[in-house]
C-alpha atoms as a PDB file:
ATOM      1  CA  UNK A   1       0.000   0.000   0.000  1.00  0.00           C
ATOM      2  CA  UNK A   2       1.706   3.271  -1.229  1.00  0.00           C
ATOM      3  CA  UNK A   3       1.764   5.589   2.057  1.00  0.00           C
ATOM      4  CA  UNK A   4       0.878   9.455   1.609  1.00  0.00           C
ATOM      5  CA  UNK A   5       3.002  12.277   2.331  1.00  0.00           C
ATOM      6  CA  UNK A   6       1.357  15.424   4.120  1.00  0.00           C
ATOM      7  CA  UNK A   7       3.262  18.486   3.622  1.00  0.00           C
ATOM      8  CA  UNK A   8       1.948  21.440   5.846  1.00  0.00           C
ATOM      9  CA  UNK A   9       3.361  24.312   4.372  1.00  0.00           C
ATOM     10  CA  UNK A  10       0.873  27.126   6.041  1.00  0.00           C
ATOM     11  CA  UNK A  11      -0.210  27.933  10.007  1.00  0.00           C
ATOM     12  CA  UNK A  12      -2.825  25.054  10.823  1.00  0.00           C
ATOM     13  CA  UNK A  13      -4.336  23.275  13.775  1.00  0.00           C
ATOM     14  CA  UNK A  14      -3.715  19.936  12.847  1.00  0.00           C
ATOM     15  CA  UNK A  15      -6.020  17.436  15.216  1.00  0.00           C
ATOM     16  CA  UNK A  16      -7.937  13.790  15.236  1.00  0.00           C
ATOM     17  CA  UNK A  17     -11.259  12.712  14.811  1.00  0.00           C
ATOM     18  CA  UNK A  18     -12.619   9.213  13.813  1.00  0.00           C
ATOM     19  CA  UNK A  19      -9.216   7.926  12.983  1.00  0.00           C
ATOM     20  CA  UNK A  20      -8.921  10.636  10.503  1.00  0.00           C
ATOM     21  CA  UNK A  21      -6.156  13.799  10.836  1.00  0.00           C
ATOM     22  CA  UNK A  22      -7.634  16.913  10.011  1.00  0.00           C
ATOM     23  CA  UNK A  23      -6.237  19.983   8.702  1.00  0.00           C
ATOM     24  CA  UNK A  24      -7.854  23.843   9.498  1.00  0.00           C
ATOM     25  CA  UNK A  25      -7.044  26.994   8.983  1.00  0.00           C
ATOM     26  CA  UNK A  26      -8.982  29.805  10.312  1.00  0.00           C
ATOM     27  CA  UNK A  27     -11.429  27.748  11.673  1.00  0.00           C
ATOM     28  CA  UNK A  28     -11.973  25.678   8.725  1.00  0.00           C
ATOM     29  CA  UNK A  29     -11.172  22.491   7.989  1.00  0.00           C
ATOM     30  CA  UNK A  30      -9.362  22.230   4.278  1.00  0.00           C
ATOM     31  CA  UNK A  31      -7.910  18.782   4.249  1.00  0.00           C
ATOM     32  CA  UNK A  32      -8.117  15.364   6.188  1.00  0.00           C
ATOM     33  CA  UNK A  33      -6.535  11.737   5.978  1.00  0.00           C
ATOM     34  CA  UNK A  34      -7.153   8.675   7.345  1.00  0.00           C
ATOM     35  CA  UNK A  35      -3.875   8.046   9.958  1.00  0.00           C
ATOM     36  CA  UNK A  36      -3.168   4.486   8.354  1.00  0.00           C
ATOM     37  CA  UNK A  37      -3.067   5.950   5.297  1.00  0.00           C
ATOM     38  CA  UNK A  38      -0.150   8.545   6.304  1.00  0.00           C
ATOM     39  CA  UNK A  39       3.404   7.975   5.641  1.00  0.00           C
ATOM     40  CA  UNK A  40       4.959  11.042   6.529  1.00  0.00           C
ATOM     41  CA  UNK A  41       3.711  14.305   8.199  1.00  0.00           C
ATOM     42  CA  UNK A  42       6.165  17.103   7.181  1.00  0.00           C
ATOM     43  CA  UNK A  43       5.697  20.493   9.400  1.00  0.00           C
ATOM     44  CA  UNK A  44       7.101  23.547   7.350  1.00  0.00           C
ATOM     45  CA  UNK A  45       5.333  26.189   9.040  1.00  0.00           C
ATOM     46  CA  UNK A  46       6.116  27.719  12.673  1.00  0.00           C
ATOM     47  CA  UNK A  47       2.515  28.345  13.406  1.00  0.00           C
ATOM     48  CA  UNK A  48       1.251  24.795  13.050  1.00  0.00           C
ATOM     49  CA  UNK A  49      -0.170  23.560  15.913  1.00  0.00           C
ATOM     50  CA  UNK A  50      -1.238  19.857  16.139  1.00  0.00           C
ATOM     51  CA  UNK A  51      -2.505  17.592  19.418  1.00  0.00           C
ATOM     52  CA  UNK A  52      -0.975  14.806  21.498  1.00  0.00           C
ATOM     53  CA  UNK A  53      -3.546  12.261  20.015  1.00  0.00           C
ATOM     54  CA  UNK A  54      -2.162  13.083  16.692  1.00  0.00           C
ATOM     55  CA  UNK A  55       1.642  12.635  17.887  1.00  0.00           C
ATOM     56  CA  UNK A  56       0.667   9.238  19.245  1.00  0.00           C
ATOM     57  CA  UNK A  57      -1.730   7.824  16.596  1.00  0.00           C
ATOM     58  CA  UNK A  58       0.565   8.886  13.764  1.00  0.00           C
ATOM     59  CA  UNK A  59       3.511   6.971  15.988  1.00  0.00           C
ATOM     60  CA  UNK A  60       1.383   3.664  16.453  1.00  0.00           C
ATOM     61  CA  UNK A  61       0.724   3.578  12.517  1.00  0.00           C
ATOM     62  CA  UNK A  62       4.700   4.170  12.106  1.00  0.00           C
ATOM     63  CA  UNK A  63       3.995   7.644  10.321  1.00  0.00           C
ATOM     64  CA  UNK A  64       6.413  10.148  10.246  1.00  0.00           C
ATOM     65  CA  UNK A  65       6.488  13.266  11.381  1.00  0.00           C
ATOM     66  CA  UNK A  66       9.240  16.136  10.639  1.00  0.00           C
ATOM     67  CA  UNK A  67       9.996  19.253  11.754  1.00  0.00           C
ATOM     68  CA  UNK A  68      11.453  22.193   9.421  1.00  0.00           C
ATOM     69  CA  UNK A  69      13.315  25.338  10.560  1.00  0.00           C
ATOM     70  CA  UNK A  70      13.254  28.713   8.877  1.00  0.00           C
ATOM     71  CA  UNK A  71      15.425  27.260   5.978  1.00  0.00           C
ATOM     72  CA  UNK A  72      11.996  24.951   5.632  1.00  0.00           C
ATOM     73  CA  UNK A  73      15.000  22.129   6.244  1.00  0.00           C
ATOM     74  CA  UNK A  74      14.217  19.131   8.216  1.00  0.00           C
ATOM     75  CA  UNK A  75      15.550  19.352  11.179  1.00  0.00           C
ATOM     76  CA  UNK A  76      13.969  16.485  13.766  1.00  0.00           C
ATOM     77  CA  UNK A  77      11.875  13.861  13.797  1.00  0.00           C
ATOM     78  CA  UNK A  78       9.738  12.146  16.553  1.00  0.00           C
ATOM     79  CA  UNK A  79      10.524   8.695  16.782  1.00  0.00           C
ATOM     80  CA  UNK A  80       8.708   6.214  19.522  1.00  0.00           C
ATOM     81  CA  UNK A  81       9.889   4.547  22.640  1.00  0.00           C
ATOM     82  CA  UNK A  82       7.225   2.202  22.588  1.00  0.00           C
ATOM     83  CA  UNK A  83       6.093  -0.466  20.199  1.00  0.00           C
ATOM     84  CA  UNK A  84       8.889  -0.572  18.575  1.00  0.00           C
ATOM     85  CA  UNK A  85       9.444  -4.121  18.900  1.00  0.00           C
ATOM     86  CA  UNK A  86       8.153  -7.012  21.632  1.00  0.00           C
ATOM     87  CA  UNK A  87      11.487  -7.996  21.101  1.00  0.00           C
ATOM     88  CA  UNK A  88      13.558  -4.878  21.424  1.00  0.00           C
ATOM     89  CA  UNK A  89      15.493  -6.127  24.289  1.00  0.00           C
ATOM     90  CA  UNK A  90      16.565  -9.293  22.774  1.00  0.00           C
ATOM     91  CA  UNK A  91      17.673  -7.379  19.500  1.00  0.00           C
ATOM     92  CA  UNK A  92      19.388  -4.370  21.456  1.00  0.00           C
ATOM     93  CA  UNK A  93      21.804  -7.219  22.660  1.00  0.00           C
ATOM     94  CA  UNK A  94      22.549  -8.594  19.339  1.00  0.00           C
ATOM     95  CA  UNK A  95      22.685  -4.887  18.064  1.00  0.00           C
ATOM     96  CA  UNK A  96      25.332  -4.293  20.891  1.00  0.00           C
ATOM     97  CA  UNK A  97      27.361  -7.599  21.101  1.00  0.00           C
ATOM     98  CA  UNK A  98      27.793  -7.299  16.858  1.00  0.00           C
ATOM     99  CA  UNK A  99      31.487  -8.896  16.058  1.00  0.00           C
ATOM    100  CA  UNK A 100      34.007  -6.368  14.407  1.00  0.00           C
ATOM    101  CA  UNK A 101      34.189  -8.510  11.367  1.00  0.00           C
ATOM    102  CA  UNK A 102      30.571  -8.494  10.526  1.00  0.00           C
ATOM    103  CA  UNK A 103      30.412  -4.785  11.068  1.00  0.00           C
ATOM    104  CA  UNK A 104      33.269  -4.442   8.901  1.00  0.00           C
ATOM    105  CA  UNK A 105      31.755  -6.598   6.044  1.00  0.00           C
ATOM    106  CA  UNK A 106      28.268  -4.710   6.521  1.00  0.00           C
ATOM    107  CA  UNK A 107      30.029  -1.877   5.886  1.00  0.00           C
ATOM    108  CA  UNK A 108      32.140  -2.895   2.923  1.00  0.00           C
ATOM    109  CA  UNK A 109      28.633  -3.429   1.246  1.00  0.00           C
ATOM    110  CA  UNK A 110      27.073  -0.575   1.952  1.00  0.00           C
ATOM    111  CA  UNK A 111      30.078   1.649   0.942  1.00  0.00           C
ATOM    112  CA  UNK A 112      30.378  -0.557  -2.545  1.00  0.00           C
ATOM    113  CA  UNK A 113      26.267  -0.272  -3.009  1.00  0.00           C
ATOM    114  CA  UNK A 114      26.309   3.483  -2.628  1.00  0.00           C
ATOM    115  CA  UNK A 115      29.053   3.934  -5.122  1.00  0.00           C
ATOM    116  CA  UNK A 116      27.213   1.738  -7.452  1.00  0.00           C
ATOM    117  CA  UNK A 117      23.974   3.916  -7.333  1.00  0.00           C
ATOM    118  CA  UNK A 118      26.646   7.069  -7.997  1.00  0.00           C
ATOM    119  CA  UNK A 119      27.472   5.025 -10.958  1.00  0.00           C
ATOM    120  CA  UNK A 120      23.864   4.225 -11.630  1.00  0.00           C
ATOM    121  CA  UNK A 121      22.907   7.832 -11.542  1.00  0.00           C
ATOM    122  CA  UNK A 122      25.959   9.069 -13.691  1.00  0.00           C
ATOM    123  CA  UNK A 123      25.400   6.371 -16.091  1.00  0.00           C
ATOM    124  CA  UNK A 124      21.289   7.961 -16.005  1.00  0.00           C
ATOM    125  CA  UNK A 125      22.515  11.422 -17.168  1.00  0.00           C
ATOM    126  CA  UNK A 126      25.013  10.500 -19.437  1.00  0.00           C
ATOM    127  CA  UNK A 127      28.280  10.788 -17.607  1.00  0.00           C
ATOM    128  CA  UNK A 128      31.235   8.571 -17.255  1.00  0.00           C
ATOM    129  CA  UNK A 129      31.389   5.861 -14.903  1.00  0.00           C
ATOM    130  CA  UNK A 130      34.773   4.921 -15.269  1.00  0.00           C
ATOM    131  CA  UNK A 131      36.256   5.762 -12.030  1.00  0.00           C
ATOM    132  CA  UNK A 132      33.387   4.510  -9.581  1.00  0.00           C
ATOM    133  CA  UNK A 133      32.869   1.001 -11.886  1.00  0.00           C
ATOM    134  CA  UNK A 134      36.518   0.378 -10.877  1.00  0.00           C
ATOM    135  CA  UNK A 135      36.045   1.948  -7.159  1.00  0.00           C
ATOM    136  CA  UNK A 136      33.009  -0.196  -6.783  1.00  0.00           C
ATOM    137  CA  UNK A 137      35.036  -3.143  -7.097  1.00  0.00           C
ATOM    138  CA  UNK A 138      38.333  -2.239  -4.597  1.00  0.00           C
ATOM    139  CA  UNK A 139      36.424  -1.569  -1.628  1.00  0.00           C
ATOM    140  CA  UNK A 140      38.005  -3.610   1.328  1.00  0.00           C
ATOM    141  CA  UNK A 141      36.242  -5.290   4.348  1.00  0.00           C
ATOM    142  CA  UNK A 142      35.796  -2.078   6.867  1.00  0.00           C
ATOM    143  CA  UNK A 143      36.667   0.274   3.649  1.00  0.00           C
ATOM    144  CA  UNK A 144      40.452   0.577   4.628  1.00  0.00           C
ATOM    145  CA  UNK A 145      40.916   2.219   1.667  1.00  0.00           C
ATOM    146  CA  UNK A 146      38.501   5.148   1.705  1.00  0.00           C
ATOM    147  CA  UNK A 147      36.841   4.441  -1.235  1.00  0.00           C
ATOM    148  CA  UNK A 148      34.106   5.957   0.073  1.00  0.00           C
ATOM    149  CA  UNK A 149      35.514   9.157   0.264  1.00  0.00           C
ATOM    150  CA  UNK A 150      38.089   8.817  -3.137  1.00  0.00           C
ATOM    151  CA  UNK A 151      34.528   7.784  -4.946  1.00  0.00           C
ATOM    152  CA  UNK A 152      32.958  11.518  -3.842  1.00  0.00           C
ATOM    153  CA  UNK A 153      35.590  12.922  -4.741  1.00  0.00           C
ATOM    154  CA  UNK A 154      35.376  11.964  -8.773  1.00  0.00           C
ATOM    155  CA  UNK A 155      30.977  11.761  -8.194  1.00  0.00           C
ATOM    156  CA  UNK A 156      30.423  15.664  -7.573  1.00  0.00           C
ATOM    157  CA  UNK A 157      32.861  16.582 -10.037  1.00  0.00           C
ATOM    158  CA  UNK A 158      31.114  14.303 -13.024  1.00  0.00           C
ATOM    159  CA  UNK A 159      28.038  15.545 -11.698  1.00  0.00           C
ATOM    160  CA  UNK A 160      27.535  18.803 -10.899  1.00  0.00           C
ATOM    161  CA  UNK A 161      30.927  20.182 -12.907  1.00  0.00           C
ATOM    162  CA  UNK A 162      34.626  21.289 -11.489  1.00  0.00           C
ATOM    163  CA  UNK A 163      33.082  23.970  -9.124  1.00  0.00           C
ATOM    164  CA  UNK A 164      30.912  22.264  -7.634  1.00  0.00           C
ATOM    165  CA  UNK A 165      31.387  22.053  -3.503  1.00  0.00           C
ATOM    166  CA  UNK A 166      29.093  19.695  -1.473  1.00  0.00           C
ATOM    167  CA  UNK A 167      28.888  22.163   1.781  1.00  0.00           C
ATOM    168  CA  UNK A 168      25.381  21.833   3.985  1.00  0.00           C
ATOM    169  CA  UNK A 169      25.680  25.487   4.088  1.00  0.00           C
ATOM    170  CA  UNK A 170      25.683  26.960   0.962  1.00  0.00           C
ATOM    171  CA  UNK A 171      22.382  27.231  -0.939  1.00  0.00           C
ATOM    172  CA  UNK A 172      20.888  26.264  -4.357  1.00  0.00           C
ATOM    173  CA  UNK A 173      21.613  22.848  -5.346  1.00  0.00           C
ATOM    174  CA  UNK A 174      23.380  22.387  -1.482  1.00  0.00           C
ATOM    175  CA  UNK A 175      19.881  22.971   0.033  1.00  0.00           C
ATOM    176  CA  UNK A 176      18.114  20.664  -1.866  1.00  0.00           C
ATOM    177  CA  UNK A 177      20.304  17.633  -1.408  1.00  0.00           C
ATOM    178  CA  UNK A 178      19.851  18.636   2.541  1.00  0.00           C
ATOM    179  CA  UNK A 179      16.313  18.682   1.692  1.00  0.00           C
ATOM    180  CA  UNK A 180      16.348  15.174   0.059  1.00  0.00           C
ATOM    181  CA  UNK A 181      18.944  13.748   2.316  1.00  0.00           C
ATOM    182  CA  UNK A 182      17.523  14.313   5.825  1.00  0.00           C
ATOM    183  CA  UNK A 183      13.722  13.257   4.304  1.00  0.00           C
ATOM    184  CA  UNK A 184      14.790   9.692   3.387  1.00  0.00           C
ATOM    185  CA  UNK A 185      17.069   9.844   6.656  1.00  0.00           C
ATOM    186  CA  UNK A 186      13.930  10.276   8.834  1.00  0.00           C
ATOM    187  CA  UNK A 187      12.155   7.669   7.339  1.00  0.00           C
ATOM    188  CA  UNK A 188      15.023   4.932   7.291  1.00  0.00           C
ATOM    189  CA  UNK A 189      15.325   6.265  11.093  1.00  0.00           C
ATOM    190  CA  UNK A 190      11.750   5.472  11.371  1.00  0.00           C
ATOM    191  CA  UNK A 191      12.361   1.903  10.075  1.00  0.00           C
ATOM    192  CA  UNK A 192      15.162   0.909  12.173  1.00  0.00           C
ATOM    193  CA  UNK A 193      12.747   1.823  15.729  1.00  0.00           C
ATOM    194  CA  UNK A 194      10.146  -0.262  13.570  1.00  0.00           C
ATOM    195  CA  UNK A 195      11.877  -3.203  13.166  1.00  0.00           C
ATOM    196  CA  UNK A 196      13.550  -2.917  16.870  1.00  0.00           C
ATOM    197  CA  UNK A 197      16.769  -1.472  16.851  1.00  0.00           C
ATOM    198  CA  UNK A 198      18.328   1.262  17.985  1.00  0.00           C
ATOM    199  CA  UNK A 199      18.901   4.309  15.728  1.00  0.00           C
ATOM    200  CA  UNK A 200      22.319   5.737  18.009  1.00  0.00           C
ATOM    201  CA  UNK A 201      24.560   2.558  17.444  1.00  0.00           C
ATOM    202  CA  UNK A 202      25.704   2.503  13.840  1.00  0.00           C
ATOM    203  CA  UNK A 203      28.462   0.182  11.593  1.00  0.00           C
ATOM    204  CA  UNK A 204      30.595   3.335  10.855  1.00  0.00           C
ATOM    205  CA  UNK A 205      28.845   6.534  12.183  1.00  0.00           C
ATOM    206  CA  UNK A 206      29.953   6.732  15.977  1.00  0.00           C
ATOM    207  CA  UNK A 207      29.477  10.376  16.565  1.00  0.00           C
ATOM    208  CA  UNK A 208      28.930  10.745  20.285  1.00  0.00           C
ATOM    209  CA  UNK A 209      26.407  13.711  19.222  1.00  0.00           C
ATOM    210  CA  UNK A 210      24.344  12.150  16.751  1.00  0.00           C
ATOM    211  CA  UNK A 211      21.555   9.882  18.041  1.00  0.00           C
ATOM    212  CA  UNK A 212      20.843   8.763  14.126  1.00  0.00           C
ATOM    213  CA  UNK A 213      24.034   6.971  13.466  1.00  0.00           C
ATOM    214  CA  UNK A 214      22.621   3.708  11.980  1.00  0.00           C
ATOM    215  CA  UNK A 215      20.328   5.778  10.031  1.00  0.00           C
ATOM    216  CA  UNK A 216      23.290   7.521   8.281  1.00  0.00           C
ATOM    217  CA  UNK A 217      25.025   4.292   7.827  1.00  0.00           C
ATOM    218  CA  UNK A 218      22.152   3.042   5.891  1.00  0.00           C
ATOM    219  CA  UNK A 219      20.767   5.800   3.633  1.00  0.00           C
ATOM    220  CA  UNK A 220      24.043   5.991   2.147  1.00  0.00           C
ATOM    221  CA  UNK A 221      22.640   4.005  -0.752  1.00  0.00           C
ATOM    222  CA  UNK A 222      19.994   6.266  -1.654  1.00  0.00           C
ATOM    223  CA  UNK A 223      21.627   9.237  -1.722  1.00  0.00           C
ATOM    224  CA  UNK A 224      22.438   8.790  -5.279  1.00  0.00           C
ATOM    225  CA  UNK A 225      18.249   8.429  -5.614  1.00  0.00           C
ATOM    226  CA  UNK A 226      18.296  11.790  -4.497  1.00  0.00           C
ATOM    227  CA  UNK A 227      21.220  13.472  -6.558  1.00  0.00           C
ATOM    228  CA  UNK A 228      19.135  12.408  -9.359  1.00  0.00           C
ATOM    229  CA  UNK A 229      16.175  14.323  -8.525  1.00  0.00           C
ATOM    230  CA  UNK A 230      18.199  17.199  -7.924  1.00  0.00           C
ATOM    231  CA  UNK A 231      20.279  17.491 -10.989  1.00  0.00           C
ATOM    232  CA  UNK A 232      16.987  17.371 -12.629  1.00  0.00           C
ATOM    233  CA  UNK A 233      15.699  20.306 -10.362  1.00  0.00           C
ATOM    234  CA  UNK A 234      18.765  22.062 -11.746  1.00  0.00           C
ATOM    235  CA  UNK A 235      18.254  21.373 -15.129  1.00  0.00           C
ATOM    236  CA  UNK A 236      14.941  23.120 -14.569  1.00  0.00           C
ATOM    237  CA  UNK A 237      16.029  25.769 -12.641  1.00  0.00           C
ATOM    238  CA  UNK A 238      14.061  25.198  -9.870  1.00  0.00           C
ATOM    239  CA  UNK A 239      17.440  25.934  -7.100  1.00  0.00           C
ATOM    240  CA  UNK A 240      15.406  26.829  -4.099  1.00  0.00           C
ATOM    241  CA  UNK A 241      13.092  25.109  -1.533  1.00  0.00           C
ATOM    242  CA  UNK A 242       9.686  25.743  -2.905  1.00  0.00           C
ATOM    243  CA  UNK A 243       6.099  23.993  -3.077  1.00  0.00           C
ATOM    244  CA  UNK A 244       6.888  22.819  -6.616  1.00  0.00           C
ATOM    245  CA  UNK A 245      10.879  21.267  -5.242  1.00  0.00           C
ATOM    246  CA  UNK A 246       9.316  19.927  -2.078  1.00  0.00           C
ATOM    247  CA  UNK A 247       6.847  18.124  -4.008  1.00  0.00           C
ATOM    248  CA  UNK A 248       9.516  16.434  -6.144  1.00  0.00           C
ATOM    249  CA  UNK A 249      12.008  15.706  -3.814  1.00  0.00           C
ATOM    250  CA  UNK A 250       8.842  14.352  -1.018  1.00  0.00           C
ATOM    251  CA  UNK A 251       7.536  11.751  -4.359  1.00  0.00           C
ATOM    252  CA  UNK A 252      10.909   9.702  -3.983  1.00  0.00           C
ATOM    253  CA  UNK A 253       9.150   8.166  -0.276  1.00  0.00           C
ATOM    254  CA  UNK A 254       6.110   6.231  -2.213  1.00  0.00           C
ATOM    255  CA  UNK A 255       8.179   5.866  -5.385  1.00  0.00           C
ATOM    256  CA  UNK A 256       7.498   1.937  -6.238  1.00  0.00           C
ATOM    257  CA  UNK A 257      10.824  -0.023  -5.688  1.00  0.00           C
ATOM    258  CA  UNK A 258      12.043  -3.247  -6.174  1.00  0.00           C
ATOM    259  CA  UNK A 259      12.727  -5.132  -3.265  1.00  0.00           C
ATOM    260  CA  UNK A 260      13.646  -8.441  -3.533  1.00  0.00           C
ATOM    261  CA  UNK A 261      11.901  -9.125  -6.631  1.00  0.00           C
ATOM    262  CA  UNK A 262       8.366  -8.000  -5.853  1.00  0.00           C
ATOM    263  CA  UNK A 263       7.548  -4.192  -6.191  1.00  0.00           C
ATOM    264  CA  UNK A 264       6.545  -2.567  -3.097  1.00  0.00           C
ATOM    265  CA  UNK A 265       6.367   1.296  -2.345  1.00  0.00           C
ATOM    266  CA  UNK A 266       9.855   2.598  -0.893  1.00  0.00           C
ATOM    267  CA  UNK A 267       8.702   2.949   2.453  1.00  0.00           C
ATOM    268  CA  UNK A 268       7.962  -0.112   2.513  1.00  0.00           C
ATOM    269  CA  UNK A 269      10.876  -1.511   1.347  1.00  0.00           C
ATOM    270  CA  UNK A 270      12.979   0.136   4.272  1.00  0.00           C
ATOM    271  CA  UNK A 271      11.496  -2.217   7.005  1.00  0.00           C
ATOM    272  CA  UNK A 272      12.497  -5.147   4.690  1.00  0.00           C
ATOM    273  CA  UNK A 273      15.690  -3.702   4.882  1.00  0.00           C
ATOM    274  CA  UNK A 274      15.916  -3.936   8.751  1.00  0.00           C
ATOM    275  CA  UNK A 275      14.455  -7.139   8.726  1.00  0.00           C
ATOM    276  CA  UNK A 276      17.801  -7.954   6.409  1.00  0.00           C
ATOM    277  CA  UNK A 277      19.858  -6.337   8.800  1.00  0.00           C
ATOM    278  CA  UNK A 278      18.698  -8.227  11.873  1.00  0.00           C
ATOM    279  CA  UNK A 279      19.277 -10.770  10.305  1.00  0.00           C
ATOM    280  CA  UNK A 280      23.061 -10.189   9.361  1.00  0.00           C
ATOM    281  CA  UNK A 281      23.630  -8.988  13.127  1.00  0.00           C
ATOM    282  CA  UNK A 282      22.029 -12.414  14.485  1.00  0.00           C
ATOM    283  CA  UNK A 283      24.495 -14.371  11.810  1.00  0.00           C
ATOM    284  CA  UNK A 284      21.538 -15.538   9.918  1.00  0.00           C
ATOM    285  CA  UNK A 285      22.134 -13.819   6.987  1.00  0.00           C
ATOM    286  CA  UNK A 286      25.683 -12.742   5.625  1.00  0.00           C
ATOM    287  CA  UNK A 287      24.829  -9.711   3.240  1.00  0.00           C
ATOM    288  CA  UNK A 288      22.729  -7.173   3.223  1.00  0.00           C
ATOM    289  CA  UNK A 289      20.276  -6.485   0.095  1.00  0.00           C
ATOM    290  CA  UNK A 290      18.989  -2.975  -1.360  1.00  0.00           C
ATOM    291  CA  UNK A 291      16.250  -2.600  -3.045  1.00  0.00           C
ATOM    292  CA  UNK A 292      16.250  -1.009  -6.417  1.00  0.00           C
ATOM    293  CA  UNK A 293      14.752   2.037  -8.527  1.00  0.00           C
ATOM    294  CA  UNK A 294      12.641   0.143 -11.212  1.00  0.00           C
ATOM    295  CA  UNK A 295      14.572   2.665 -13.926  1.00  0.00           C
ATOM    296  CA  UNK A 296      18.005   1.633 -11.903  1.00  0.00           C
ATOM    297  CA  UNK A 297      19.752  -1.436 -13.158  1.00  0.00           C
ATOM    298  CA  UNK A 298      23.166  -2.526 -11.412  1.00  0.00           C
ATOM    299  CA  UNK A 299      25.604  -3.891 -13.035  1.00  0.00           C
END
């Protein structure tokens, strides 16, 4: 079932009735949605005001809900301490007691998955892929090499040209990869307290600060998926957060994927991936599996 995704771009009392989230303004209500229908619940506006009951139904049907600042950038997400799992415990310890050698290898193929989606993208727009076909290949258990890194540094110059600078700061095509990074790292946050585990201890992200560390271990992948839609922002001219960007950038979340061989809409897809990844820290499983843009073939 593809998910919808609310953005709430204006002041509005957002509140519940029947099962349904409604949307006023002024006294009026202008939209509504059943809660099991939701996805994701994006907040742009300062005035919005919404209730407790809609916090907790829209956390018990594992919808998300973000948080934008002035820059209308996400900046958090509510994620739940309860219901996560009925076996959360049991799956914190394996989370925890996880052997440096599967870490290491769980990272070797994420690193070597992301730089094949960089070469998946480049090959999309008609750029050389060269470099990352041979990177893709190199990448050693841990990535003791820093392919990771060597692989960026080739990507954003075939992509967005010599002068291009990947800074969080800077606007125009900067902003909207924030935009499009920290909206697919909400909901892959929101899979990982679905499926159990704990969104602080990641494979290679260990910043004492950062309470999302698995979550930026495992979005890596897709943010090639979201370079894409950018460049093609660019090649529009649309460089600035807008209703029009938003709405582009937001589609990528109920995008049909393949996962596995069956198509299934991308949020879905994301709690098969932690279901994966349980499995690889429990020793069932020895990889871990992506799923895949239908217009994205690997090679």
């Amino acid at each position: 079932m593809i998910k919808r995704v609310i953005d709430v771009s204006d002041a509005a009392y957002l509140h519940l009735k029947n099962n349904q989230l409604l949307i006023d303004q002024q006294g009026v209500t202008v939209g509504r949605v059943s809660i099991e229908d939701l996805g994701a619940l994006i907040l742009q506006n300062p005035a919005v005001v919404l209730t407790q009951q809609v916090i907790i139904a829209c956390q018990r049907n594992k919808a998300i809900i973000v948080f934008c600042d002035e820059k209308h950038l996400p900046y958090s997400t509510i994620l739940p301490l309860a219901e996560g799992h009925t076996l959360h415990s049991k799956i914190l310890r394996e989370q925890v007691s996880i052997t440096e050698p599967i870490r290491k290898r769980l990272w070797q193929q994420i690193v070597q998955q992301k730089i094949r989606e960089q070469a998946v993208t480049l090959s999309l727009l008609g750029k050389d892929t060269t470099r990352l076909n041979y990177l893709s290949k190199t990448v050693k258990t841990g990535d003791t090499g820093n392919c990771e890194a060597v692989a960026a540094q080739a990507y954003w110059k075939l992509l967005f040209g010599a002068d291009f600078r990947r800074d969080i700061d800077l606007s125009g095509i900067n902003s909207l990869l924030n935009y499009g990074y920290a909206i697919v790292r909400a909901m892959v946050a929101r899979s990982i307290c679905g499926a159990g585990l704990h969104p602080t201890l990641g494979l290679f992200h260990r910043n004492q600060y950062n309470s999302l560390c698995l979550a930026d271990d495992l979005m890596e992948p897709f943010r090639p998926w979201v370079d894409f839609l950018v460049f093609k922002l660019a090649e529009k001219e649309l460089l600035e957060i807008n209703r029009q960007s938003k709405q582009e950038l937001l589609a990528l979340l109920s995008q049909t994927v393949i996962y596995a061989g069956k198509k299934m809409p991308f949020m879905v897809a994301t709690h098969y991936l932690m279901a994966n990844l349980k499995r690889c820290y429990n020793r069932e499983e020895k990889d871990i599996y992506y799923p895949e843009q239908n217009s994205r073939v690997l090679g």
